[in-house]
PDB file of N, CA and C in Angstrom:
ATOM      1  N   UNK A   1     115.984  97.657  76.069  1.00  0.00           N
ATOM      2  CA  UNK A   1     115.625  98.951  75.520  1.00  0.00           C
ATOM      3  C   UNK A   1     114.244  99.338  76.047  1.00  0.00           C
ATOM      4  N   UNK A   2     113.934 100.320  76.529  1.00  0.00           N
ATOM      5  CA  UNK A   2     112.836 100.900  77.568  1.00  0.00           C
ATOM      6  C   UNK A   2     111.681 101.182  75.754  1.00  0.00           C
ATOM      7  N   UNK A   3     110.845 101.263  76.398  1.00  0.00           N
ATOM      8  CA  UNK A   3     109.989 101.814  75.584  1.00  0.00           C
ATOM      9  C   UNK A   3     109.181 102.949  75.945  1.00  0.00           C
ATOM     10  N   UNK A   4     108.645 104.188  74.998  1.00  0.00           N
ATOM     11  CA  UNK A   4     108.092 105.942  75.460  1.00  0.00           C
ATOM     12  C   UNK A   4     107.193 105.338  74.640  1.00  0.00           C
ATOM     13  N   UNK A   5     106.179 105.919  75.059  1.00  0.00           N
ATOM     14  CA  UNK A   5     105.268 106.131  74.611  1.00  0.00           C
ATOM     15  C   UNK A   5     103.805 107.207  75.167  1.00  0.00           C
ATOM     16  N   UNK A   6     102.641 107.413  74.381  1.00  0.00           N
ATOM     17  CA  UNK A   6     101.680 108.245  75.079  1.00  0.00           C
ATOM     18  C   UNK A   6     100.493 106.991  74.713  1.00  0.00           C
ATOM     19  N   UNK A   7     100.235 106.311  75.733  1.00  0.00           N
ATOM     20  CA  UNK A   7      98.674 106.234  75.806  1.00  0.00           C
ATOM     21  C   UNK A   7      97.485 106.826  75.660  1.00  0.00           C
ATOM     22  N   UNK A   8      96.739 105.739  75.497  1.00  0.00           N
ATOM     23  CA  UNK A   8      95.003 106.432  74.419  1.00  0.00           C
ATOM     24  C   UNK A   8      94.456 106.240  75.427  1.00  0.00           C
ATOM     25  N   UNK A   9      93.237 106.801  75.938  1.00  0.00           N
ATOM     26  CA  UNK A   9      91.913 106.540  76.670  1.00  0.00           C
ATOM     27  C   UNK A   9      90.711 107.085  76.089  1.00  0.00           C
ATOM     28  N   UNK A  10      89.397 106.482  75.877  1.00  0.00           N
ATOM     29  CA  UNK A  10      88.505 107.383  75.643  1.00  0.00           C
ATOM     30  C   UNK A  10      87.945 108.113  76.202  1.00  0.00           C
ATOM     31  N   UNK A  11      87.123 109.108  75.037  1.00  0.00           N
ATOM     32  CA  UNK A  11      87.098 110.209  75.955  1.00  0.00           C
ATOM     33  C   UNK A  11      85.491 110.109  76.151  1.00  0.00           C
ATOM     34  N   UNK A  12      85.083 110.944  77.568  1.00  0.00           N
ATOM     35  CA  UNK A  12      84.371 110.574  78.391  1.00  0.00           C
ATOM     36  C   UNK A  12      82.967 111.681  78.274  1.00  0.00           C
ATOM     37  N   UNK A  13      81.988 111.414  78.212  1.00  0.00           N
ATOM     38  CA  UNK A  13      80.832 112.711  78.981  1.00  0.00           C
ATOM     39  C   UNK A  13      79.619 112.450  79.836  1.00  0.00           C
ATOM     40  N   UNK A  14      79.257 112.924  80.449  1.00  0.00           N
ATOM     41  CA  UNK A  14      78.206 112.637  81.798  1.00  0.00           C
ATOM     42  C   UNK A  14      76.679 112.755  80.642  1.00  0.00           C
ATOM     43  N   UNK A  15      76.094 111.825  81.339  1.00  0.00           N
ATOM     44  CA  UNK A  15      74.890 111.185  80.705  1.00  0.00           C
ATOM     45  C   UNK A  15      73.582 111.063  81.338  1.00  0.00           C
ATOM     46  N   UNK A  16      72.813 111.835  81.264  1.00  0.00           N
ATOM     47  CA  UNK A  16      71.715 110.745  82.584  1.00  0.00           C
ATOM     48  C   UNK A  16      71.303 109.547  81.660  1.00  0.00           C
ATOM     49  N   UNK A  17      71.014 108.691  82.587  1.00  0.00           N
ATOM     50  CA  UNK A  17      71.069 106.905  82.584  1.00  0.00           C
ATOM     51  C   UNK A  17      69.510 107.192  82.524  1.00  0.00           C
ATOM     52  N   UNK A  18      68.392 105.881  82.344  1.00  0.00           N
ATOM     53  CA  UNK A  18      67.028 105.577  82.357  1.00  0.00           C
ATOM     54  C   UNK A  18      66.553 106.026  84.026  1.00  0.00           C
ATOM     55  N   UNK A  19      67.348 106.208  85.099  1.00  0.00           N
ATOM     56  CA  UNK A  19      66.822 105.603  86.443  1.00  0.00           C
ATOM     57  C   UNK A  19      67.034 107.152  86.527  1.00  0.00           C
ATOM     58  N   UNK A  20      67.897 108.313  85.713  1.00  0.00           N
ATOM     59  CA  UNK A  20      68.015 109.741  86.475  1.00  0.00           C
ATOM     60  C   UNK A  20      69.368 110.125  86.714  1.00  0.00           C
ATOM     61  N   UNK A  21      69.878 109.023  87.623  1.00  0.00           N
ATOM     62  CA  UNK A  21      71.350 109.197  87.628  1.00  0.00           C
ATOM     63  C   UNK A  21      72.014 109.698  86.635  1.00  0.00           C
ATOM     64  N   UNK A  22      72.749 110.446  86.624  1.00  0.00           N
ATOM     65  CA  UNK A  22      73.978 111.033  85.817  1.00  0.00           C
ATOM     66  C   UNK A  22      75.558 109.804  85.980  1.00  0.00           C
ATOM     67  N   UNK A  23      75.602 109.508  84.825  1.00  0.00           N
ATOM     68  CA  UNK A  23      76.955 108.426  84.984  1.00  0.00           C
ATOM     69  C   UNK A  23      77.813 108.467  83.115  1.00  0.00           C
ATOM     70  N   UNK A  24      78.686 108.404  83.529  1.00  0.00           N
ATOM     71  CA  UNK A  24      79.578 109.018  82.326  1.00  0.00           C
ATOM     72  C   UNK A  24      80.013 107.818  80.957  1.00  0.00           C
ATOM     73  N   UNK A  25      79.969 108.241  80.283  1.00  0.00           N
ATOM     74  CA  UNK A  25      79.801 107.342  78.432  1.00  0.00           C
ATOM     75  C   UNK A  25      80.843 107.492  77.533  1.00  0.00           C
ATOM     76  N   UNK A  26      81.530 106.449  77.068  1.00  0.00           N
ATOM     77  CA  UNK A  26      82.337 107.130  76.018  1.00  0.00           C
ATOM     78  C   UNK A  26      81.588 107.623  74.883  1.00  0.00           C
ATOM     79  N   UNK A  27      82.320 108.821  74.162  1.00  0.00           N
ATOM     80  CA  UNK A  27      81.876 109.564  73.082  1.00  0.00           C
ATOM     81  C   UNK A  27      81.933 108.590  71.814  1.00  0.00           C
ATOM     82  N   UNK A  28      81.024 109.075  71.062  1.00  0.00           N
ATOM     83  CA  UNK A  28      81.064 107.660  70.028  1.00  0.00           C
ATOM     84  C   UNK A  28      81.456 109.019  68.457  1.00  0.00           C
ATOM     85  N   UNK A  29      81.929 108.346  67.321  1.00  0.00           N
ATOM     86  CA  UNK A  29      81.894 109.087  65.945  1.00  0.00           C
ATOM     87  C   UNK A  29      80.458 108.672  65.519  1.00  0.00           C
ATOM     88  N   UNK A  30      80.497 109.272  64.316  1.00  0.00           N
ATOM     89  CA  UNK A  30      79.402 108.998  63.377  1.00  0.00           C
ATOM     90  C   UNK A  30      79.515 108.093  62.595  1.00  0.00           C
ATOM     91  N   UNK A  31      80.256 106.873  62.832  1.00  0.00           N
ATOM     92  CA  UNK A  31      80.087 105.371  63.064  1.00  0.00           C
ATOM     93  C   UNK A  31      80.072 104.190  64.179  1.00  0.00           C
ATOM     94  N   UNK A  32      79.941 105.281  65.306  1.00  0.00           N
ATOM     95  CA  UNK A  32      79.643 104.575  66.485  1.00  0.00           C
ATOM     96  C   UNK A  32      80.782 103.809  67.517  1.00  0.00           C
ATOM     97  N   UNK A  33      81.781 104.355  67.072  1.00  0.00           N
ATOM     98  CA  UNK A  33      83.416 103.662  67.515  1.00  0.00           C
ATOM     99  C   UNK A  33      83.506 104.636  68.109  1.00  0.00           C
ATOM    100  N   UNK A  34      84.095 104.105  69.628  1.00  0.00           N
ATOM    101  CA  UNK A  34      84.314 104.965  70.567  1.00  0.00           C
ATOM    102  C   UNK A  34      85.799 106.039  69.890  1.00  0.00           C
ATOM    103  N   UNK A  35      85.848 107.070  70.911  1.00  0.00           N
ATOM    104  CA  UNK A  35      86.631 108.722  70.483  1.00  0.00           C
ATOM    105  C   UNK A  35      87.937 108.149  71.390  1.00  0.00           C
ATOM    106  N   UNK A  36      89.027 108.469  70.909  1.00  0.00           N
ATOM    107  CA  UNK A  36      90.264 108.237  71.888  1.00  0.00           C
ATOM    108  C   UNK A  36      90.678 109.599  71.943  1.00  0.00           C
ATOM    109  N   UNK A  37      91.355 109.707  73.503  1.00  0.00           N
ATOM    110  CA  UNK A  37      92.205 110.724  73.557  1.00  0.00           C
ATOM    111  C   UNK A  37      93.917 110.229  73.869  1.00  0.00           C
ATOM    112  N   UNK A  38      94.631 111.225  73.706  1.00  0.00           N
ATOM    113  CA  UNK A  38      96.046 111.042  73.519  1.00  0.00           C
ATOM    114  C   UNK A  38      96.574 111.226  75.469  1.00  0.00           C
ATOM    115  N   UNK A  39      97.583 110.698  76.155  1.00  0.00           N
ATOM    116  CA  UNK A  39      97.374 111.019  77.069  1.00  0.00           C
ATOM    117  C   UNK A  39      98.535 112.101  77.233  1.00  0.00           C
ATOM    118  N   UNK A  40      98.621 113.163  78.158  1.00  0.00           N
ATOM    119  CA  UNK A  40      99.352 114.295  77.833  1.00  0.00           C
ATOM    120  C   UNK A  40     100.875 114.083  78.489  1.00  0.00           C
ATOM    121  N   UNK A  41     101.672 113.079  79.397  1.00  0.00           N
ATOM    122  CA  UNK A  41     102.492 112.206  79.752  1.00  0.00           C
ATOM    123  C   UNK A  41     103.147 111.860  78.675  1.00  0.00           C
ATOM    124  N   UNK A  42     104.501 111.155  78.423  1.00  0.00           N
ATOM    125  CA  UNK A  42     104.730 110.060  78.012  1.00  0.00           C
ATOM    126  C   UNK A  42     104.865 108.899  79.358  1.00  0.00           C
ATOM    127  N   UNK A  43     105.389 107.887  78.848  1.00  0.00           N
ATOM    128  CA  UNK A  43     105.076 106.499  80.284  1.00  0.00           C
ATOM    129  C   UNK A  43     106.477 105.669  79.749  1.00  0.00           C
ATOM    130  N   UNK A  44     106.969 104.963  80.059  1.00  0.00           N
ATOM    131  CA  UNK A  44     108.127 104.189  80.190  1.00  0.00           C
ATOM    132  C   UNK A  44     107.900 103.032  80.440  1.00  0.00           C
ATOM    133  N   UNK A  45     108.222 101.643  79.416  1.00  0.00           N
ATOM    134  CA  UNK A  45     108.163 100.524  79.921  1.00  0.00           C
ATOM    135  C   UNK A  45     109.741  99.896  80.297  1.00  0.00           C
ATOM    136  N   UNK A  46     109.926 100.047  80.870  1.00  0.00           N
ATOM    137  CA  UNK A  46     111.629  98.765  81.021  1.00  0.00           C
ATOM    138  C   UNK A  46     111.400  97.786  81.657  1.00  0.00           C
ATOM    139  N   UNK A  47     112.338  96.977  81.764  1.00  0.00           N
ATOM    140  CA  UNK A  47     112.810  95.825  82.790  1.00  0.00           C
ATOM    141  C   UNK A  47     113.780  96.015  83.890  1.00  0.00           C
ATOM    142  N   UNK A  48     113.162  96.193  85.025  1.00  0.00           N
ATOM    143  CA  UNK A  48     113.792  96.365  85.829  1.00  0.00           C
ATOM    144  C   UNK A  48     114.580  95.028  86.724  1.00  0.00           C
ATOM    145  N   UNK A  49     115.829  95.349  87.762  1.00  0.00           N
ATOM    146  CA  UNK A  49     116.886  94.440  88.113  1.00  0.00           C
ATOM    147  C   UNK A  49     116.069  92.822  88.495  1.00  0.00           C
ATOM    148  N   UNK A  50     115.029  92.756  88.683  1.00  0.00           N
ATOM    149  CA  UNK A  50     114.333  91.670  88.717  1.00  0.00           C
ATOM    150  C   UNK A  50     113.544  91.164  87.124  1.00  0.00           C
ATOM    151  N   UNK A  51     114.007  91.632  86.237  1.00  0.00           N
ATOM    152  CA  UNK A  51     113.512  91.108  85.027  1.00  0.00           C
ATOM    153  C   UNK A  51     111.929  91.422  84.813  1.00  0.00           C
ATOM    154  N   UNK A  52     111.248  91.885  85.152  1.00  0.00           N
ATOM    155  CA  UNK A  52     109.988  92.080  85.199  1.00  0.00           C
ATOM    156  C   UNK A  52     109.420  93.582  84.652  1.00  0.00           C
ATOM    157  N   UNK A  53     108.886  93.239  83.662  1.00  0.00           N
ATOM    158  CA  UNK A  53     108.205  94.871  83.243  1.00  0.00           C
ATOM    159  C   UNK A  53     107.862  96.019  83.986  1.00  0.00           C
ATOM    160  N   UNK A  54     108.105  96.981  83.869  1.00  0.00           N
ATOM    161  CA  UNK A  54     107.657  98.253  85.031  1.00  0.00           C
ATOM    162  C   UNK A  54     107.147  99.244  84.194  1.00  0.00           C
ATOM    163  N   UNK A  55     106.151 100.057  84.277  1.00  0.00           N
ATOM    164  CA  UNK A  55     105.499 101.200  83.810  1.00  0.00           C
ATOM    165  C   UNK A  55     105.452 102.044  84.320  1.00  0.00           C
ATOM    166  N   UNK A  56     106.599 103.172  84.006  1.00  0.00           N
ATOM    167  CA  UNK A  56     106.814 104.319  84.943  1.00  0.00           C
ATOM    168  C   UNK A  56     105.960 105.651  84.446  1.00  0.00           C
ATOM    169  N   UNK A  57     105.270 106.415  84.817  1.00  0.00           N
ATOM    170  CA  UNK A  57     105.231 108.028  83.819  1.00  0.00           C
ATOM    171  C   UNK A  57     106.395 108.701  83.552  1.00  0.00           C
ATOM    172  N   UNK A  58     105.946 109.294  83.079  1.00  0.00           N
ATOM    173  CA  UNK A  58     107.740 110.278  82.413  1.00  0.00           C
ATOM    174  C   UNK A  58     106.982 111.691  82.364  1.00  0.00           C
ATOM    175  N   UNK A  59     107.168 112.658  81.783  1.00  0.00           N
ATOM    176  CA  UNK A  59     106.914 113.921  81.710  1.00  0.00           C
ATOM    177  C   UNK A  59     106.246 114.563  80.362  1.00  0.00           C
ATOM    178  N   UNK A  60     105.917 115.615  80.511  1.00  0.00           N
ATOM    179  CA  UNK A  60     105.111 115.944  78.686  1.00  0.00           C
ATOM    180  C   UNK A  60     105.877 116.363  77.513  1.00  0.00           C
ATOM    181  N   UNK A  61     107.345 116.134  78.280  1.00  0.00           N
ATOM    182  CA  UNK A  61     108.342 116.680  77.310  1.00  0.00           C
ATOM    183  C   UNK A  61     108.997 115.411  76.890  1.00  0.00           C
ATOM    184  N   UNK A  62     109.330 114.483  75.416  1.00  0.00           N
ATOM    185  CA  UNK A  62     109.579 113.870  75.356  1.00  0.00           C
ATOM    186  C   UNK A  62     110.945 113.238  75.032  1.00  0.00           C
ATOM    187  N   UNK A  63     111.794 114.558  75.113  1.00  0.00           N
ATOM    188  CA  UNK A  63     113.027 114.449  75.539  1.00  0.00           C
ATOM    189  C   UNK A  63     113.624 114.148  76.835  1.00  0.00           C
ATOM    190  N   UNK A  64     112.786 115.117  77.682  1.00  0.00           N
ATOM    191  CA  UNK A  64     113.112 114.740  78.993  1.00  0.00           C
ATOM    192  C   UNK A  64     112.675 112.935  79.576  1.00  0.00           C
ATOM    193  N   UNK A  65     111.641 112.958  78.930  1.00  0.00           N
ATOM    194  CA  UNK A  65     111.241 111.206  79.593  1.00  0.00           C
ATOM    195  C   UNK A  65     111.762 110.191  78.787  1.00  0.00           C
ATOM    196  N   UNK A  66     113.294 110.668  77.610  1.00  0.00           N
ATOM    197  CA  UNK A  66     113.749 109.365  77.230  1.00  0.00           C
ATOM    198  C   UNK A  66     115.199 109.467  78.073  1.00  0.00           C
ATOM    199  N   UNK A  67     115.670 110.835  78.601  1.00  0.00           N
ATOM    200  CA  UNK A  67     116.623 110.865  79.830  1.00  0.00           C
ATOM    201  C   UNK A  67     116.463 110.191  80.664  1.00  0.00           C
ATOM    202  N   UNK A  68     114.888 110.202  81.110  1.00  0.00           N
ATOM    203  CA  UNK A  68     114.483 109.731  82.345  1.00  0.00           C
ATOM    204  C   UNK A  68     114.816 107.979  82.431  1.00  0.00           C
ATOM    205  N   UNK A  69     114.393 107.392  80.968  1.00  0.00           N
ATOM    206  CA  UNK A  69     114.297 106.221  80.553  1.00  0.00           C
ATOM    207  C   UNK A  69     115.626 105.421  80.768  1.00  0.00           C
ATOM    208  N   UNK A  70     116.269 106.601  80.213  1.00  0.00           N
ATOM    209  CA  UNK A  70     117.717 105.924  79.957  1.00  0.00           C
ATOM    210  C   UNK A  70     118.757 105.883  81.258  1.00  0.00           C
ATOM    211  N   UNK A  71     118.293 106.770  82.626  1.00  0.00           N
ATOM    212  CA  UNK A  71     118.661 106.447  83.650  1.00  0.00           C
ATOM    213  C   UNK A  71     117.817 105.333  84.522  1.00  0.00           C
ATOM    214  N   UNK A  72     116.633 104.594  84.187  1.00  0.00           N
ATOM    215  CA  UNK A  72     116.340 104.014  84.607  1.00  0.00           C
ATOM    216  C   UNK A  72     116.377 102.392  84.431  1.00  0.00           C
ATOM    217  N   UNK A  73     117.159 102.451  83.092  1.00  0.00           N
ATOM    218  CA  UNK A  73     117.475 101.079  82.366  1.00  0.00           C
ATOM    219  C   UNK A  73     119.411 101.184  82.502  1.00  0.00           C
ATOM    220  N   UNK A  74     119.584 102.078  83.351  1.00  0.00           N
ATOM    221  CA  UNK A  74     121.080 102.123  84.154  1.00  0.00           C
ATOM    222  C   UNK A  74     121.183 101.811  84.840  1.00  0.00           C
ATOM    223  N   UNK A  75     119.843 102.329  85.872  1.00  0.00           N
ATOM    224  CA  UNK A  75     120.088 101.986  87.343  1.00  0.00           C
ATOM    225  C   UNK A  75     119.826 100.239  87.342  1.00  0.00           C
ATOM    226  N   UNK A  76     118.963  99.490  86.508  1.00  0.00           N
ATOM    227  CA  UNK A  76     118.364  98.641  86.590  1.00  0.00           C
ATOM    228  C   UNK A  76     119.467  97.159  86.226  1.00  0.00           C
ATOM    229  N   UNK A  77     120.392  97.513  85.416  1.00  0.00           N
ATOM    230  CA  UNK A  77     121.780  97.033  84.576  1.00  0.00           C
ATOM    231  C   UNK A  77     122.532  97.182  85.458  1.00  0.00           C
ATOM    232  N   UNK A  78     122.824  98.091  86.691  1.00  0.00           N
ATOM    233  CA  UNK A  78     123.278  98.168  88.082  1.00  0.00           C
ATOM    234  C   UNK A  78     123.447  97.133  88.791  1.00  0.00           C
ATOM    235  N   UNK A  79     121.943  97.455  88.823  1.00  0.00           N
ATOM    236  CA  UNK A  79     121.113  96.628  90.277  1.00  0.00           C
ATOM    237  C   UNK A  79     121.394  94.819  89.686  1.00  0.00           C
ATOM    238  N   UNK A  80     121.547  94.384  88.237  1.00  0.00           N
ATOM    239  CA  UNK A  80     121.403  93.450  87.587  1.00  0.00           C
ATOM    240  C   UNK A  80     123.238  92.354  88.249  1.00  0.00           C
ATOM    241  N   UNK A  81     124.344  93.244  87.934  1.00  0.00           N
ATOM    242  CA  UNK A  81     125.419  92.966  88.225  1.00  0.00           C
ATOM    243  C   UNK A  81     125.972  93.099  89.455  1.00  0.00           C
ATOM    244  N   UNK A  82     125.280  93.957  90.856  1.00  0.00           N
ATOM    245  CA  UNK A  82     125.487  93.801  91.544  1.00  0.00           C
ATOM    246  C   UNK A  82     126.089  94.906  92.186  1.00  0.00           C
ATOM    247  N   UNK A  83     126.378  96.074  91.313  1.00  0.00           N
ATOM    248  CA  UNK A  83     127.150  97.386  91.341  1.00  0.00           C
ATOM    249  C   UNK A  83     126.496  98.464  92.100  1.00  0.00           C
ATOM    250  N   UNK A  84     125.014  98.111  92.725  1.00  0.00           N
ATOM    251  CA  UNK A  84     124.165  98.963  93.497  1.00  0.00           C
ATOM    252  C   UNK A  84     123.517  97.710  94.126  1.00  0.00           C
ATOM    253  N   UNK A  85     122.887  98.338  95.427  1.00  0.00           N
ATOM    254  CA  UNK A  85     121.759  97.147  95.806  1.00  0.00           C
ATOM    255  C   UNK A  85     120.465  97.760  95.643  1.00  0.00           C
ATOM    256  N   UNK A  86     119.532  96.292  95.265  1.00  0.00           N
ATOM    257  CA  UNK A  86     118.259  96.491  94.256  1.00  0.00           C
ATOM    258  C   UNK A  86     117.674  97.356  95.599  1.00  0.00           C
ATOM    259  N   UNK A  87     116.688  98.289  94.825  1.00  0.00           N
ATOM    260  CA  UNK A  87     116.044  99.112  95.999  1.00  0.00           C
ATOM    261  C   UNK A  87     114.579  98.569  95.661  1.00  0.00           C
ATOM    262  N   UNK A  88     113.549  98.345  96.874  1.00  0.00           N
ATOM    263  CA  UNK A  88     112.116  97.836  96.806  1.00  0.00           C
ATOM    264  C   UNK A  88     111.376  98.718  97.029  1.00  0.00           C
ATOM    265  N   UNK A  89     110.945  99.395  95.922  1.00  0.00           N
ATOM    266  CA  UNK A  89     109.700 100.545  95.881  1.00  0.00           C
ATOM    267  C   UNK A  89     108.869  99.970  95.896  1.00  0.00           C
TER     268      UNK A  89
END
């Protein structure tokens, strides 16, 4: 079973540093824990015909990237029995 999901990253702002340079910081709350953002993607984990985790992107629509999911844990169940040959991206 593939897994959707949207990843977090924090979020970022340009800073000058002690030396002048400008170099970028995560945003902190008003307890000092960095700010997450949502990422605007969903992403796809499956197992592909070699058994091994793969992390695909998918699209911002999250219907469309569990279509996407569900042809890719087909092709992979394929490639597993022998009914396609495994392709090496």
């Amino acid at each position: 079973m593939a897994r959707i999901f949207k990843p977090k990253y924090p979020k970022m702002r340009m800073v000058e540093g002690p030396d002048g340079k400008k170099r970028r910081e995560p945003v902190k709350d008003g307890k000092g824990r960095a700010v997450y953002k949502e990422s605007r993607k969903w992403y796809i984990e499956y197992r592909d015909a070699s058994d091994s985790v793969r992390r695909v992107p998918g699209y911002s629509d999250k219907m469309a990237t569990e279509q996407l999911a569900a042809d890719l844990e087909r092709r992979a169940a394929r490639e597993r029995v022998g009914v396609i040959e495994v392709s090496h991206d």
